[in-house]
C-alpha atoms as a PDB file:
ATOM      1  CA  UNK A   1      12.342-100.558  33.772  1.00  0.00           C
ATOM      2  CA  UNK A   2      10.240-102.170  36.589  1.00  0.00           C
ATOM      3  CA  UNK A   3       6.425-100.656  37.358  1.00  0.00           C
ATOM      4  CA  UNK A   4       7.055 -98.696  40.148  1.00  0.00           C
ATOM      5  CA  UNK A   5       3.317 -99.729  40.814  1.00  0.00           C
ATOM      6  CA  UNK A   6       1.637-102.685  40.500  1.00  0.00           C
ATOM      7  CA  UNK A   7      -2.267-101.745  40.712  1.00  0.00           C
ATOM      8  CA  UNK A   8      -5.433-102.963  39.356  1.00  0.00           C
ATOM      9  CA  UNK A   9      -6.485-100.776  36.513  1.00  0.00           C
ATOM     10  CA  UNK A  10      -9.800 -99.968  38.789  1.00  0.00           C
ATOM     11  CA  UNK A  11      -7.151 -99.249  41.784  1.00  0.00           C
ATOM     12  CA  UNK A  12      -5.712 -96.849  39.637  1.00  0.00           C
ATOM     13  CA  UNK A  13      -8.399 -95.114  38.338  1.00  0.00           C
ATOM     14  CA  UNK A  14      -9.069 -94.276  42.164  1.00  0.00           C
ATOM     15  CA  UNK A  15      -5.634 -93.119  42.424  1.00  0.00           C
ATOM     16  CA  UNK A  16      -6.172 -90.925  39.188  1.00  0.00           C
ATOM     17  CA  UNK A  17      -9.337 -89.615  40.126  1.00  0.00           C
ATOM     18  CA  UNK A  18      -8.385 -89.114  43.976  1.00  0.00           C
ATOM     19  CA  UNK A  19      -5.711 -86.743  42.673  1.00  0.00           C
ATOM     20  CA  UNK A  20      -6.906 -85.559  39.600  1.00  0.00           C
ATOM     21  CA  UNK A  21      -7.304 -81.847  40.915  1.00  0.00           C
ATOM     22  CA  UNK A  22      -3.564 -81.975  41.771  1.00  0.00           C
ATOM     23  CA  UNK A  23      -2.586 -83.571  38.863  1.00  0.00           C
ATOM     24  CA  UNK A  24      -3.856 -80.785  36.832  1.00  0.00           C
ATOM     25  CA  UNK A  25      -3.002 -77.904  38.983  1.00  0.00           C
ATOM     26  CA  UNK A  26       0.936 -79.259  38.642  1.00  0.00           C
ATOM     27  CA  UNK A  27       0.254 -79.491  35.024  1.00  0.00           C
ATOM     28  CA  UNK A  28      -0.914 -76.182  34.754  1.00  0.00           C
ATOM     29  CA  UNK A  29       1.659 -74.790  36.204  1.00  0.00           C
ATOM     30  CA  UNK A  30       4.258 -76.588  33.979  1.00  0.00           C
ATOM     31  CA  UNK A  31       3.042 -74.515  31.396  1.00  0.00           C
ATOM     32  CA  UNK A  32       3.112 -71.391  33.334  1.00  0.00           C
ATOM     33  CA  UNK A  33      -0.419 -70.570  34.046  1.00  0.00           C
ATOM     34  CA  UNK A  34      -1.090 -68.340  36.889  1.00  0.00           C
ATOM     35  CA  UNK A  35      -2.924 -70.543  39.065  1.00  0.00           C
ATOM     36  CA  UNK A  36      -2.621 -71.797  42.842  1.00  0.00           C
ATOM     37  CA  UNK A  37      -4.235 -75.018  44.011  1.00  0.00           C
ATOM     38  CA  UNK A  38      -7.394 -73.135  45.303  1.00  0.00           C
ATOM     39  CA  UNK A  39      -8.080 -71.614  41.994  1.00  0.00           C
ATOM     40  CA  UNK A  40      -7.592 -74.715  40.291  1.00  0.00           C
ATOM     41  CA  UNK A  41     -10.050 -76.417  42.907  1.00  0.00           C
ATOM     42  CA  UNK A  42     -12.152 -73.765  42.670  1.00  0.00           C
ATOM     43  CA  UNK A  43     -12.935 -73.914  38.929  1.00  0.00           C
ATOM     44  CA  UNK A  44     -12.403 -77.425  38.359  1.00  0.00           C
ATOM     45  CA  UNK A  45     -15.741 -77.836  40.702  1.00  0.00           C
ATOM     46  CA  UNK A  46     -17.109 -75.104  38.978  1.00  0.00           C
ATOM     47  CA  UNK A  47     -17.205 -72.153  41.193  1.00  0.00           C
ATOM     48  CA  UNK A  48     -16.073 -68.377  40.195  1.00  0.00           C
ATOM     49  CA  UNK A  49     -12.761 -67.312  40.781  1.00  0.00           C
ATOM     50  CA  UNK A  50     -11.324 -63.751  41.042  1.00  0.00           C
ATOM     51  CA  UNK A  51      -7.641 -62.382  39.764  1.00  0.00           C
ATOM     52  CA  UNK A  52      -7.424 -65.299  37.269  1.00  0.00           C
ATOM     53  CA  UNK A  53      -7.196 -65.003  33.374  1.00  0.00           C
ATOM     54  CA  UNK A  54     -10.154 -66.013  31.333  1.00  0.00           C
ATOM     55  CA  UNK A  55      -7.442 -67.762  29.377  1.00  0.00           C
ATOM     56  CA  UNK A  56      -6.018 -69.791  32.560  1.00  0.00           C
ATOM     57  CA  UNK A  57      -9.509 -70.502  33.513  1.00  0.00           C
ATOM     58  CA  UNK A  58     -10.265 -72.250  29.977  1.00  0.00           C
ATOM     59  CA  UNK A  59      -6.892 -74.013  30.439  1.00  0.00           C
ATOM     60  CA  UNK A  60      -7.998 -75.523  33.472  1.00  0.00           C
ATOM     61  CA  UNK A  61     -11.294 -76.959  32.615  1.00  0.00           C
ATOM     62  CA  UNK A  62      -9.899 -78.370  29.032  1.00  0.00           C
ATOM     63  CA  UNK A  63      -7.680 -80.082  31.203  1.00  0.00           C
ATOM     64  CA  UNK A  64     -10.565 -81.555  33.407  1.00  0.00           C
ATOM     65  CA  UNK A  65     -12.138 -82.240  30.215  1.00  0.00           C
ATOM     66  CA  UNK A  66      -9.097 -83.648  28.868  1.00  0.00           C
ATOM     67  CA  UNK A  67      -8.466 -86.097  32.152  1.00  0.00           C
ATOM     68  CA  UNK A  68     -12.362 -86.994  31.906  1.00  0.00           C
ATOM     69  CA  UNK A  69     -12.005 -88.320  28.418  1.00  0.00           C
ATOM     70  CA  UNK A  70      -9.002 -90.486  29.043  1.00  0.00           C
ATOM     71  CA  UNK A  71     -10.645 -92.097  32.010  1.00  0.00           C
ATOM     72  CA  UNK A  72     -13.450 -93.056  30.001  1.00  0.00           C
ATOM     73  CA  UNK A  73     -11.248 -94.200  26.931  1.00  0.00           C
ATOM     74  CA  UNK A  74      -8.903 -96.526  28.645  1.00  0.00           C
ATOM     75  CA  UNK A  75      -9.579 -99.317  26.013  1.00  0.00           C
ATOM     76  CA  UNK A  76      -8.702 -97.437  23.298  1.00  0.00           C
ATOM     77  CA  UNK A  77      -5.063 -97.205  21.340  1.00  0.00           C
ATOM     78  CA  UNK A  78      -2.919 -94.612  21.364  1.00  0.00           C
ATOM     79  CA  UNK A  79      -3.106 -93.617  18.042  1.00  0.00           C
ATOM     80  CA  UNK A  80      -2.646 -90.668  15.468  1.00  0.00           C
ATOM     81  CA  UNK A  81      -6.650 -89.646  15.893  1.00  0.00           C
ATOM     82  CA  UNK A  82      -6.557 -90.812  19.888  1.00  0.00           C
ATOM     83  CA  UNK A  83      -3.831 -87.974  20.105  1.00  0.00           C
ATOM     84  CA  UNK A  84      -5.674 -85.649  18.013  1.00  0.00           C
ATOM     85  CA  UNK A  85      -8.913 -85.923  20.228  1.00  0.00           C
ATOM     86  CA  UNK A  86      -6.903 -84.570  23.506  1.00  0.00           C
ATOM     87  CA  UNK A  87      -5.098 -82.401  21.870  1.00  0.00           C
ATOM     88  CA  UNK A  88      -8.847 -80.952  20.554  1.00  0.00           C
ATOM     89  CA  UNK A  89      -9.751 -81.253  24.185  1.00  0.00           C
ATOM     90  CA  UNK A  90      -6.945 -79.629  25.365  1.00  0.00           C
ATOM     91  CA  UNK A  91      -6.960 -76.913  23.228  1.00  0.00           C
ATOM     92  CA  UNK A  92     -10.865 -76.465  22.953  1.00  0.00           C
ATOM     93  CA  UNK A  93     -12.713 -73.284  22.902  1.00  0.00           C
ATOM     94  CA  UNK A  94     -10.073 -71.306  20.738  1.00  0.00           C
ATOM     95  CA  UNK A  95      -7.168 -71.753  23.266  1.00  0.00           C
ATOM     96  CA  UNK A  96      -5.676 -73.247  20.928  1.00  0.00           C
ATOM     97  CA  UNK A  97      -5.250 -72.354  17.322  1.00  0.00           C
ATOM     98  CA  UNK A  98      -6.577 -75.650  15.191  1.00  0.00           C
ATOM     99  CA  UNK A  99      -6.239 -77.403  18.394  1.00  0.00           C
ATOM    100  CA  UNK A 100      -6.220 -81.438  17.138  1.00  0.00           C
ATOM    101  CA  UNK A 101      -5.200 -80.913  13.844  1.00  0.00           C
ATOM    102  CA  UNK A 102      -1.577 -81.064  12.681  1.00  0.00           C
ATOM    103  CA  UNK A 103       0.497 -78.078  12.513  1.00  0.00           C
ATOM    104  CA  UNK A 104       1.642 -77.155   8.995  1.00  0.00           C
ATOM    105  CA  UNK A 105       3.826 -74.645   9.951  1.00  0.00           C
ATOM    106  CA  UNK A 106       7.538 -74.226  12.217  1.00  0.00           C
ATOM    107  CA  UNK A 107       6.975 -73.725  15.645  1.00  0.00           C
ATOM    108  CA  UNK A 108      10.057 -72.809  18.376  1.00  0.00           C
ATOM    109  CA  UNK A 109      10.967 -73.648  21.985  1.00  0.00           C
ATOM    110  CA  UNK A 110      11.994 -70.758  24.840  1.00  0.00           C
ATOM    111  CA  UNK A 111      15.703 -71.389  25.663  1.00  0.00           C
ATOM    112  CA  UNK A 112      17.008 -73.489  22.649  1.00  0.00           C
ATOM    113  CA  UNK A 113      17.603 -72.434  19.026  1.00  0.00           C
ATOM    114  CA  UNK A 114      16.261 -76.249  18.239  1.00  0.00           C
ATOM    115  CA  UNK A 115      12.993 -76.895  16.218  1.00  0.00           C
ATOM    116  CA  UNK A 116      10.806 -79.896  15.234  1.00  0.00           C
ATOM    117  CA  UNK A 117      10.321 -81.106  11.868  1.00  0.00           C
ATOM    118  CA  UNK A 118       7.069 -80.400  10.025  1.00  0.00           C
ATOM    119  CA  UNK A 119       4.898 -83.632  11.087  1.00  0.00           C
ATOM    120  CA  UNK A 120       4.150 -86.241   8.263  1.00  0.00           C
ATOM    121  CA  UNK A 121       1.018 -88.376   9.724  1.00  0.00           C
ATOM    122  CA  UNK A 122       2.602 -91.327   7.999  1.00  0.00           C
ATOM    123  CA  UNK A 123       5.729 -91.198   9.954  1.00  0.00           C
ATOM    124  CA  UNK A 124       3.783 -90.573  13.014  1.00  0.00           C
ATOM    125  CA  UNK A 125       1.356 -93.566  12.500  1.00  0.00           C
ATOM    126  CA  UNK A 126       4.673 -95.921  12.231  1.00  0.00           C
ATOM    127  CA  UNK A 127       6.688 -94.711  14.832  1.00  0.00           C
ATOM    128  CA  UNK A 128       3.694 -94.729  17.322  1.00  0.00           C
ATOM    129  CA  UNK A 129       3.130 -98.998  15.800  1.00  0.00           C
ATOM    130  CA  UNK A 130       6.981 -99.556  17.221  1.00  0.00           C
ATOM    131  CA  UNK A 131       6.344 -97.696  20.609  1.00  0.00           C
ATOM    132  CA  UNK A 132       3.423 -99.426  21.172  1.00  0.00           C
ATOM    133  CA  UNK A 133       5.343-102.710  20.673  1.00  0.00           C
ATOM    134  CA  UNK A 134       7.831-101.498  24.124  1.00  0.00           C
ATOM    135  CA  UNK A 135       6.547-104.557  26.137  1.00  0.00           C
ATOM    136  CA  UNK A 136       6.928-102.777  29.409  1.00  0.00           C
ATOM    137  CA  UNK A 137       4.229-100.575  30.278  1.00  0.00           C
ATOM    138  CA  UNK A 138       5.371 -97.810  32.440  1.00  0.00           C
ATOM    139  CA  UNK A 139       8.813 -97.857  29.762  1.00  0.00           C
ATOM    140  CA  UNK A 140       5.911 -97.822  27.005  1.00  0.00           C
ATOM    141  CA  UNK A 141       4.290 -94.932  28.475  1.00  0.00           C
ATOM    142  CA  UNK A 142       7.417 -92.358  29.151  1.00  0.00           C
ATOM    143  CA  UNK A 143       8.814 -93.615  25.711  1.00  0.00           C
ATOM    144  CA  UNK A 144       5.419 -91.996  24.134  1.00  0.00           C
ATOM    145  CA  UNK A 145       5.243 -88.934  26.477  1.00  0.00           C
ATOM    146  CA  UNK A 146       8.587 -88.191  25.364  1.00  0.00           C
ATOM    147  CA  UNK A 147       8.507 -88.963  21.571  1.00  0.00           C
ATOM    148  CA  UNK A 148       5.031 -86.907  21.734  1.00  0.00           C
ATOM    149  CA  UNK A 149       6.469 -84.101  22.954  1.00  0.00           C
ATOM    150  CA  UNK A 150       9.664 -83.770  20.745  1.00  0.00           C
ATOM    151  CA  UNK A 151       7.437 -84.414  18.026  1.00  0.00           C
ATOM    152  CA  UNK A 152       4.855 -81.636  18.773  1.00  0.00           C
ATOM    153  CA  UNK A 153       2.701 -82.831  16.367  1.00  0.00           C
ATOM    154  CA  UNK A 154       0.433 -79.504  17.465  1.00  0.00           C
ATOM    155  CA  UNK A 155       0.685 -75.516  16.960  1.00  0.00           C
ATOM    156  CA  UNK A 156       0.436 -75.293  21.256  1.00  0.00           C
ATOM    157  CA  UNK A 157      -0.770 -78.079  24.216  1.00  0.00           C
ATOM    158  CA  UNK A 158       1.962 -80.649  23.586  1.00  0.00           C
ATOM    159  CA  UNK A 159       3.156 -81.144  26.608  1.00  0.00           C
ATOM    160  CA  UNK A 160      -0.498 -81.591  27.977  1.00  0.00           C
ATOM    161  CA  UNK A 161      -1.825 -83.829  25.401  1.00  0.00           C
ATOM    162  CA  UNK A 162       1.807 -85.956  25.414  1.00  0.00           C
ATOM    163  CA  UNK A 163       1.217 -86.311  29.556  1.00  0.00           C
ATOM    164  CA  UNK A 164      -1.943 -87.493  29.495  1.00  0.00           C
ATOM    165  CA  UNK A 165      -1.497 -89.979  26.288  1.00  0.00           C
ATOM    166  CA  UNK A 166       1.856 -90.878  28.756  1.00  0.00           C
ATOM    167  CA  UNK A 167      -0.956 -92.070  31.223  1.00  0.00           C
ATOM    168  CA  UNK A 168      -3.513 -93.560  29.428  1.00  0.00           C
ATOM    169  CA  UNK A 169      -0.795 -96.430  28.929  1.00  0.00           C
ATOM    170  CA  UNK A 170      -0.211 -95.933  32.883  1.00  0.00           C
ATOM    171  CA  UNK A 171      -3.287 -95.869  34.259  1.00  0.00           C
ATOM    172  CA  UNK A 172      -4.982 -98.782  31.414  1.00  0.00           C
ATOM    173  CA  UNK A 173      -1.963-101.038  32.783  1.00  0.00           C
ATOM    174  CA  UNK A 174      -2.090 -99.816  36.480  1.00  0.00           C
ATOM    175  CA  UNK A 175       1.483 -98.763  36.778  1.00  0.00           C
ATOM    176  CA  UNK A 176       0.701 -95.263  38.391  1.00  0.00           C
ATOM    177  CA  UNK A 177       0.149 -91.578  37.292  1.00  0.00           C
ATOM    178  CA  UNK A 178       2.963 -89.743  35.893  1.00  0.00           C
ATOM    179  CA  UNK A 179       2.797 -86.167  37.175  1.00  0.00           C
ATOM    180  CA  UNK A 180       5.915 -83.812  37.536  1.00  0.00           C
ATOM    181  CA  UNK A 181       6.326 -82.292  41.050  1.00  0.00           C
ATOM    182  CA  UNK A 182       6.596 -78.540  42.005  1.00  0.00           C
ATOM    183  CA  UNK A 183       9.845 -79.284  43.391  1.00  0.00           C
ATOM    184  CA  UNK A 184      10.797 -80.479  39.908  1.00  0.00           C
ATOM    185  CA  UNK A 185       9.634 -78.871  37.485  1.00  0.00           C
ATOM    186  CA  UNK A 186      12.307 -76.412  36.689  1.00  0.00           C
ATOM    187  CA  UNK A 187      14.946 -79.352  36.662  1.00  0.00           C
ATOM    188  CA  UNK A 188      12.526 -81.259  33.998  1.00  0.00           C
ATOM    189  CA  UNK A 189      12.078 -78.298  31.680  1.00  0.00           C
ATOM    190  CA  UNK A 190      15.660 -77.889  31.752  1.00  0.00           C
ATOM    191  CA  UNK A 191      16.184 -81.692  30.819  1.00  0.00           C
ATOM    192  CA  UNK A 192      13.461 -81.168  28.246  1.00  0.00           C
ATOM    193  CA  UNK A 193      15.663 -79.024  26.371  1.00  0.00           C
ATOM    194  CA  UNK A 194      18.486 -80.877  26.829  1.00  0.00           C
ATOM    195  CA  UNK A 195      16.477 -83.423  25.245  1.00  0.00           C
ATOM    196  CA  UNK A 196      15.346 -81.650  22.324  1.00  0.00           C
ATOM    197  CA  UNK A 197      18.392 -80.702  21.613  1.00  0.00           C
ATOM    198  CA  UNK A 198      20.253 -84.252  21.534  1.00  0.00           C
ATOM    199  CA  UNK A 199      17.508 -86.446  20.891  1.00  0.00           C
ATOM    200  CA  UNK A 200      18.690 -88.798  23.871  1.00  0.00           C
ATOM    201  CA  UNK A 201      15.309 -89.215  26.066  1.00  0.00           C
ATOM    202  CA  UNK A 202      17.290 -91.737  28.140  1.00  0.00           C
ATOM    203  CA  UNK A 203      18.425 -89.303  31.057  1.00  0.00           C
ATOM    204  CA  UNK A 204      14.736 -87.934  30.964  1.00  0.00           C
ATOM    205  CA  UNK A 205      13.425 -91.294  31.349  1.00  0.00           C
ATOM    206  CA  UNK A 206      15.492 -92.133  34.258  1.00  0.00           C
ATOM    207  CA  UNK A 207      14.453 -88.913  35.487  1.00  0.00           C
ATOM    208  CA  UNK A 208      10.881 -89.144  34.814  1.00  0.00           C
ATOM    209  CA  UNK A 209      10.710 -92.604  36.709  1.00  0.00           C
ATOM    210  CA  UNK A 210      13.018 -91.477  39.604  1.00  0.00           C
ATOM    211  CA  UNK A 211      10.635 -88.318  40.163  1.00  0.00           C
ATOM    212  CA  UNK A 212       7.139 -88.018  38.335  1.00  0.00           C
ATOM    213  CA  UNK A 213       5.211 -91.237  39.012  1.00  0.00           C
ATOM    214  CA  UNK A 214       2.695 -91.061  41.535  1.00  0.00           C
ATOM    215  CA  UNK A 215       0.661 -93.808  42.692  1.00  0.00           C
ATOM    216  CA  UNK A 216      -0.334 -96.126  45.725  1.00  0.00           C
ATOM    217  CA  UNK A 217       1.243 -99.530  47.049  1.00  0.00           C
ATOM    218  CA  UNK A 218      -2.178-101.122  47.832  1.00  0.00           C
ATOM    219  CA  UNK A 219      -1.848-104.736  50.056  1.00  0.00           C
ATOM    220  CA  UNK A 220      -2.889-107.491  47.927  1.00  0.00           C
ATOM    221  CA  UNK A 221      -6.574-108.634  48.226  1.00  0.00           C
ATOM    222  CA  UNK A 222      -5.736-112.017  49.327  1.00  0.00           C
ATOM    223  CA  UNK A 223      -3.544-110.582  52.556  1.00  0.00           C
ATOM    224  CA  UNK A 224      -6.535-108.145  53.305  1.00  0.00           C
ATOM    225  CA  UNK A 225      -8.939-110.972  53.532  1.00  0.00           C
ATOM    226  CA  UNK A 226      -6.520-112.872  55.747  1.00  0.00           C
ATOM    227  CA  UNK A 227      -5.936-109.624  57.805  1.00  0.00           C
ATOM    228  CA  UNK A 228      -9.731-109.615  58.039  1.00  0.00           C
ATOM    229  CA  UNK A 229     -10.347-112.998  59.058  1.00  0.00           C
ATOM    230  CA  UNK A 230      -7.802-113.077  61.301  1.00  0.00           C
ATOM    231  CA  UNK A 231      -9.579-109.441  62.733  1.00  0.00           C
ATOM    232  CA  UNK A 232     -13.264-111.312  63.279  1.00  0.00           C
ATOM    233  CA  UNK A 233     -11.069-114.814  64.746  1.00  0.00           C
ATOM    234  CA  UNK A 234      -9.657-113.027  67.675  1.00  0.00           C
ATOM    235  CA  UNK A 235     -12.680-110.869  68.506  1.00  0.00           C
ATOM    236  CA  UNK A 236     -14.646-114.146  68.467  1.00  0.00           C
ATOM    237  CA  UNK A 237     -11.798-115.704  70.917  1.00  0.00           C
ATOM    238  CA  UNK A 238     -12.015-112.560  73.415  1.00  0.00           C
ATOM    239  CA  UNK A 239     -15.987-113.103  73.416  1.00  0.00           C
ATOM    240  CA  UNK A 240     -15.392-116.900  74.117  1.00  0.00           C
ATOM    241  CA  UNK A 241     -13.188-115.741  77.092  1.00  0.00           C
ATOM    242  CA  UNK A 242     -15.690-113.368  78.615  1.00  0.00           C
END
């Protein structure tokens, strides 16, 4: 599985926070919250908003909150407690019920009879060791978004906090932004199931790669500075000429 990009982490921290506002409205509406691009706009830069649930609202800015963190934390392993933390993000100011903390109890998903397992932190903590030895990034980081989000390791938010764990290996390796499109969201929840169901991630992977990454092809530095020079050379020959 090739990068589909092939950035410098700083270029793709520009690309990240360029489109971060999209990146969150498509994510909110993934999980079904009522919001247009405006609203999500509107209250990521802090301004009121009218017709929108207090809930959606809180959504929104834990996911600002959420995107801010793993920006700033792009060093850091993708652990058991680095999970936890955007999870608690995520799910912060009682959106979430124990938001960060392991669920202890069955949860179920719309459309499918299928449920996770209980999560055992143990088993967590090795299986996240062997994905983190995937030497290919962008494989690396869909491999994790996906095991994170069969494993939903939380009561609610695990499709948020697997997304943006998914692109902390993305972004820290500058192989893009994985963000699903409007256009295909309803054929990704239905392959989510699917997924559940069988345990296969491959077709979800091929489809998450074909689809959902986002980023820029920027022109290496070394052909800019030739582009450049060769920009100031023939200026400097048409003043020679005049």
């Amino acid at each position: 599985m090739e990068p589909k990009y092939r950035m410098t982490v700083e270029q793709n921290i520009f690309v990240a926070r360029r489109n971060i506002i999209d990146y969150i409205w498509k994510s909110a509406k993934l999980e079904g919250l009522a919001v247009t691009y405006p609203d999500t706009e509107a209250i990521y830069n802090g301004m009121g908003v009218s017709g929108v649930r207090v809930s959606d609202i809180i959504a929104v800015n834990n996911l600002k909150h959420a995107w801010q963190f793993v920006l700033e934390n792009l060093s850091y392993p993708i652990d058991y407690p680095y999970n936890c933390k955007i999870n608690q993000l995520v799910g912060g100011n009682n959106l979430i019920t124990n938001a960060g903390f392991l669920r202890n109890v069955p949860v179920t998903k719309g459309g499918t009879s299928w449920r996770s397992d209980i999560p055992i932190e143990p088993q967590i903590e090795e299986e996240l060791s062997g994905i983190h030895h995937i030497e290919n990034p962008t494989d690396r980081a869909i491999t994790l978004m996906l095991y994170l989000m069969r494993k939903k390791m939380f009561l609610d938010g695990n499709k948020r906090t697997s997304m943006l764990a998914g692109n902390q290996v993305m972004i820290s390796s500058g192989c893009g932004v994985i963000s699903v499109p409007i256009d295909q969201q309803k054929d990704f929840t239905t392959m989510i199931v699917q997924f559940y169901e069988s345990d296969d991630m491959e077709p979800l992977k091929a489809f998450v790669y074909d689809y959902c990454i986002d980023g820029i092809s920027f022109e290496p530095v070394a052909e800019l500075e030739t582009h450049f020079e060769n920009d100031y050379e023939n200026e400097d020959d048409e003043d020679l000429e005049q």
